[in-house]
N, C-alpha and C. Protein backbone atom coordinates (compact mmCIF):
# COMPACT_ATOMS: atom_id res chain seq x y z
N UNK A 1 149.28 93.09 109.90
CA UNK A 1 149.64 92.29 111.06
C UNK A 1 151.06 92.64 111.49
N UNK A 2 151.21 92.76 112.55
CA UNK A 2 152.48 93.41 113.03
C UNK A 2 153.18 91.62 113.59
N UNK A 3 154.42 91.75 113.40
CA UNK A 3 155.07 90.78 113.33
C UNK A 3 156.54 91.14 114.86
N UNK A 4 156.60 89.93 115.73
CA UNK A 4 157.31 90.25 116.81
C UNK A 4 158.32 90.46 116.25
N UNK A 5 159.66 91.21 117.29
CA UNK A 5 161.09 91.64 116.73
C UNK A 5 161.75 89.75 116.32
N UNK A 6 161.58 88.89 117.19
CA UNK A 6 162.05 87.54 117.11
C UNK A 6 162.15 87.41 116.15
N UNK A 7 160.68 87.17 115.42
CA UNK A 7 160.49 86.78 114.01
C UNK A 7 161.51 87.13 113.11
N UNK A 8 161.17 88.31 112.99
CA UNK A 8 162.20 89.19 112.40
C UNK A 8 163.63 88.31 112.21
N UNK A 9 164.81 88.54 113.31
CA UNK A 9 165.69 87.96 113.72
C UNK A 9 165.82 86.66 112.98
N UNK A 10 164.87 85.82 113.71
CA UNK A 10 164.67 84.41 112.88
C UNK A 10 164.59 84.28 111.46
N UNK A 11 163.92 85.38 111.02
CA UNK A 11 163.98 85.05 109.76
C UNK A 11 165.41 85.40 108.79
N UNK A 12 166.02 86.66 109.18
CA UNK A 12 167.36 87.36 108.83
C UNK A 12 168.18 86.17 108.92
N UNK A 13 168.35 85.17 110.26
CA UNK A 13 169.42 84.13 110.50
C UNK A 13 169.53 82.98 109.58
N UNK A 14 168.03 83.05 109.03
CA UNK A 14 167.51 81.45 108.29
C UNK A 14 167.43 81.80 106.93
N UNK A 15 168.26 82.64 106.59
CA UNK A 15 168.16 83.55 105.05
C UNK A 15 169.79 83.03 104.49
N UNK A 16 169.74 82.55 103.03
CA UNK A 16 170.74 82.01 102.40
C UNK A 16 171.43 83.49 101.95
N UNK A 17 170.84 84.48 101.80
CA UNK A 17 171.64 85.62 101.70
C UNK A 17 172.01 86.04 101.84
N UNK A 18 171.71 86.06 103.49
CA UNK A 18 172.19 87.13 104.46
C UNK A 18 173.69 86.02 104.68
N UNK A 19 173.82 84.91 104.81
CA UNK A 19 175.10 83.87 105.44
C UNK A 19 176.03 84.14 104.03
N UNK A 20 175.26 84.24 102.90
CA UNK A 20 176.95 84.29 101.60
C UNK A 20 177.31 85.98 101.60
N UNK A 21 175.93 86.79 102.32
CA UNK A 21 177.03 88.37 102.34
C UNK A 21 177.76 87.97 103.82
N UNK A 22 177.52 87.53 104.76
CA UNK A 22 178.66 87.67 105.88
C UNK A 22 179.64 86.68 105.73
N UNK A 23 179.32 85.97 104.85
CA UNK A 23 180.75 84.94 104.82
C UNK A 23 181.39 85.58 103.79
N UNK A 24 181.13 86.71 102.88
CA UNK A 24 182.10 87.67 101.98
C UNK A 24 182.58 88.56 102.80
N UNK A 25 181.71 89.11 103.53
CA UNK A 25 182.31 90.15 104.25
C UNK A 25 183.37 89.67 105.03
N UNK A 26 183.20 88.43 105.53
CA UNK A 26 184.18 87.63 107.02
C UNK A 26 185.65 87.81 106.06
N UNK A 27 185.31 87.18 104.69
CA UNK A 27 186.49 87.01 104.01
C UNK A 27 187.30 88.70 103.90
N UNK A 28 186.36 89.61 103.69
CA UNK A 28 187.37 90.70 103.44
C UNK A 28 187.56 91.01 104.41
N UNK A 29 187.15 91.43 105.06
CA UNK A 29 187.60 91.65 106.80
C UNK A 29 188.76 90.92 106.96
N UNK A 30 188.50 89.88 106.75
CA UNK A 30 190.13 88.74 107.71
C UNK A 30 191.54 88.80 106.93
N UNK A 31 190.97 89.25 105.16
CA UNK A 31 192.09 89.54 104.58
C UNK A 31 192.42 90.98 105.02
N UNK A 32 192.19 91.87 105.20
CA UNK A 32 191.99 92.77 105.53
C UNK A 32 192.88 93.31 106.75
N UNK A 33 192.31 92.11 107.67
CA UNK A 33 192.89 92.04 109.04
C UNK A 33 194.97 91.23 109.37
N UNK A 34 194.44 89.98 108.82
CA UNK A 34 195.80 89.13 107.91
C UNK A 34 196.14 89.34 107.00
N UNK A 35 197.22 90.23 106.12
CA UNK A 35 197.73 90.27 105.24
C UNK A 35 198.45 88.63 104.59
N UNK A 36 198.50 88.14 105.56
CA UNK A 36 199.40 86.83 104.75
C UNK A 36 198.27 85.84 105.02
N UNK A 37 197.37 85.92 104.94
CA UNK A 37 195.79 85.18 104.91
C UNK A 37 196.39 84.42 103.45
N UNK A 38 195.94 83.23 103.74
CA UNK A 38 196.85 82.69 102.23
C UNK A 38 195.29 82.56 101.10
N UNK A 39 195.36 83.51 100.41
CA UNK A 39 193.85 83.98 99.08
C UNK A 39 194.75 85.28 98.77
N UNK A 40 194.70 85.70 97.93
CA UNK A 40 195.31 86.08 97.00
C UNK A 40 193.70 87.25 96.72
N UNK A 41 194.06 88.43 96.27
CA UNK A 41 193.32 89.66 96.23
C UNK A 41 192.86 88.83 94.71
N UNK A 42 193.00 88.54 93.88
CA UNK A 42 192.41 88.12 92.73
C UNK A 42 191.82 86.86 93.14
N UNK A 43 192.71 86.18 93.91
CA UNK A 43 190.95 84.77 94.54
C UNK A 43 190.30 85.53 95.21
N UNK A 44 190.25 86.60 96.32
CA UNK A 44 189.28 86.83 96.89
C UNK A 44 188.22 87.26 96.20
N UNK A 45 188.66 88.28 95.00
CA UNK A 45 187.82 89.03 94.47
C UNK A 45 186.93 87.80 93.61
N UNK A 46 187.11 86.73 92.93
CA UNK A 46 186.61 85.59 92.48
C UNK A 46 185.62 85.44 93.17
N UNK A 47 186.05 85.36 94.67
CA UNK A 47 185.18 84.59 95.96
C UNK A 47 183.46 85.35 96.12
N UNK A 48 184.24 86.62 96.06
CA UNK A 48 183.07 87.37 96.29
C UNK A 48 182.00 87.79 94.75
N UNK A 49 182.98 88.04 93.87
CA UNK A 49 182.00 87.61 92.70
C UNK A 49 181.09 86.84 92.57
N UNK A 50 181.80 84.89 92.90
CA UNK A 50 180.55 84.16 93.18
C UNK A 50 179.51 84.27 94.48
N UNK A 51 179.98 84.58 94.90
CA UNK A 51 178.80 85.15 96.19
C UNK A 51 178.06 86.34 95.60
N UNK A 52 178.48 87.01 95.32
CA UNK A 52 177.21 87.79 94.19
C UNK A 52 176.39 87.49 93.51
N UNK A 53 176.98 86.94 92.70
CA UNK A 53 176.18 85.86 91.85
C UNK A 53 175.08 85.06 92.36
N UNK A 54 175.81 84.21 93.51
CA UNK A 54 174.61 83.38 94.26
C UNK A 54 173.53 84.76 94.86
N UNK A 55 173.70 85.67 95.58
CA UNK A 55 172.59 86.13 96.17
C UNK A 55 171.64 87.07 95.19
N UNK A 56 172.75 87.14 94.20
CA UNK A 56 171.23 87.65 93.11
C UNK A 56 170.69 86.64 92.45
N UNK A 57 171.21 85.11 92.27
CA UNK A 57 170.44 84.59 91.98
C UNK A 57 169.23 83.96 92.87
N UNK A 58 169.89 83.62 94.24
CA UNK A 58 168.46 83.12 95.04
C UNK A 58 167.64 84.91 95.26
N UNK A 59 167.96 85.95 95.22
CA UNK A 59 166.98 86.65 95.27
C UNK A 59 165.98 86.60 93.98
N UNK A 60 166.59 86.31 92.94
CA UNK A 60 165.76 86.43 91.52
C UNK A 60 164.39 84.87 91.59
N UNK A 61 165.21 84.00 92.32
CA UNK A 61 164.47 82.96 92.61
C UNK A 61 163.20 83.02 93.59
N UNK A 62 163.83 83.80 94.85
CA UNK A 62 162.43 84.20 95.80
C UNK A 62 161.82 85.24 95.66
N UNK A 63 162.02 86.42 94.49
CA UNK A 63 161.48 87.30 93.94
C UNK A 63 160.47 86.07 93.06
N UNK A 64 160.63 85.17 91.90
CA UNK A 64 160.42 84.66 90.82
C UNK A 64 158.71 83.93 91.72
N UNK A 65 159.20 83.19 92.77
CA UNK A 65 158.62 82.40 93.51
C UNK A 65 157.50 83.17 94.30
N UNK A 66 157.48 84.34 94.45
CA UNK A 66 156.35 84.79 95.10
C UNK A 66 155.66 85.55 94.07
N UNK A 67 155.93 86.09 92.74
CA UNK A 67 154.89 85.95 91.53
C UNK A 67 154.00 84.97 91.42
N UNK A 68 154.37 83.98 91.39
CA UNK A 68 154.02 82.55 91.03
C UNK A 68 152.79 82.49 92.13
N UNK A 69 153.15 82.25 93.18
CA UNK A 69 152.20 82.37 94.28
C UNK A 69 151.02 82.89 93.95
């Protein structure tokens, strides 16, 4: 079944994964961009660690969850 481009879209926007990689990325970018961005290269790097963390864990979860199925 072929699926419209929308869908698509919709689904990428409504994805918990896709919002903690662009809110890591926003963060390095802006430090990036602002040097006196007040986070500290060792909080950022923290920041994005746990954002790692979270998206391999909800992927391990909606990987886990469609076994199950």
């Amino acid at each position: 079944m072929i699926e419209p481009k929308n869908y698509k879209l919709k689904k990428l926007l409504s994805s918990r994964k896709f919002w903690a990689a662009f809110f890591g990325f926003a963060l390095v970018i802006l430090k990036a961009w602002r040097p006196d961005f007040p986070l500290t290269a060792e909080q950022l790097t923290g920041v994005v660690y746990v954002l790692v963390a979270y998206i391999m864990g909800t992927a391990l979860e909606d990987g886990l969850s469609r076994i199950n199925n």
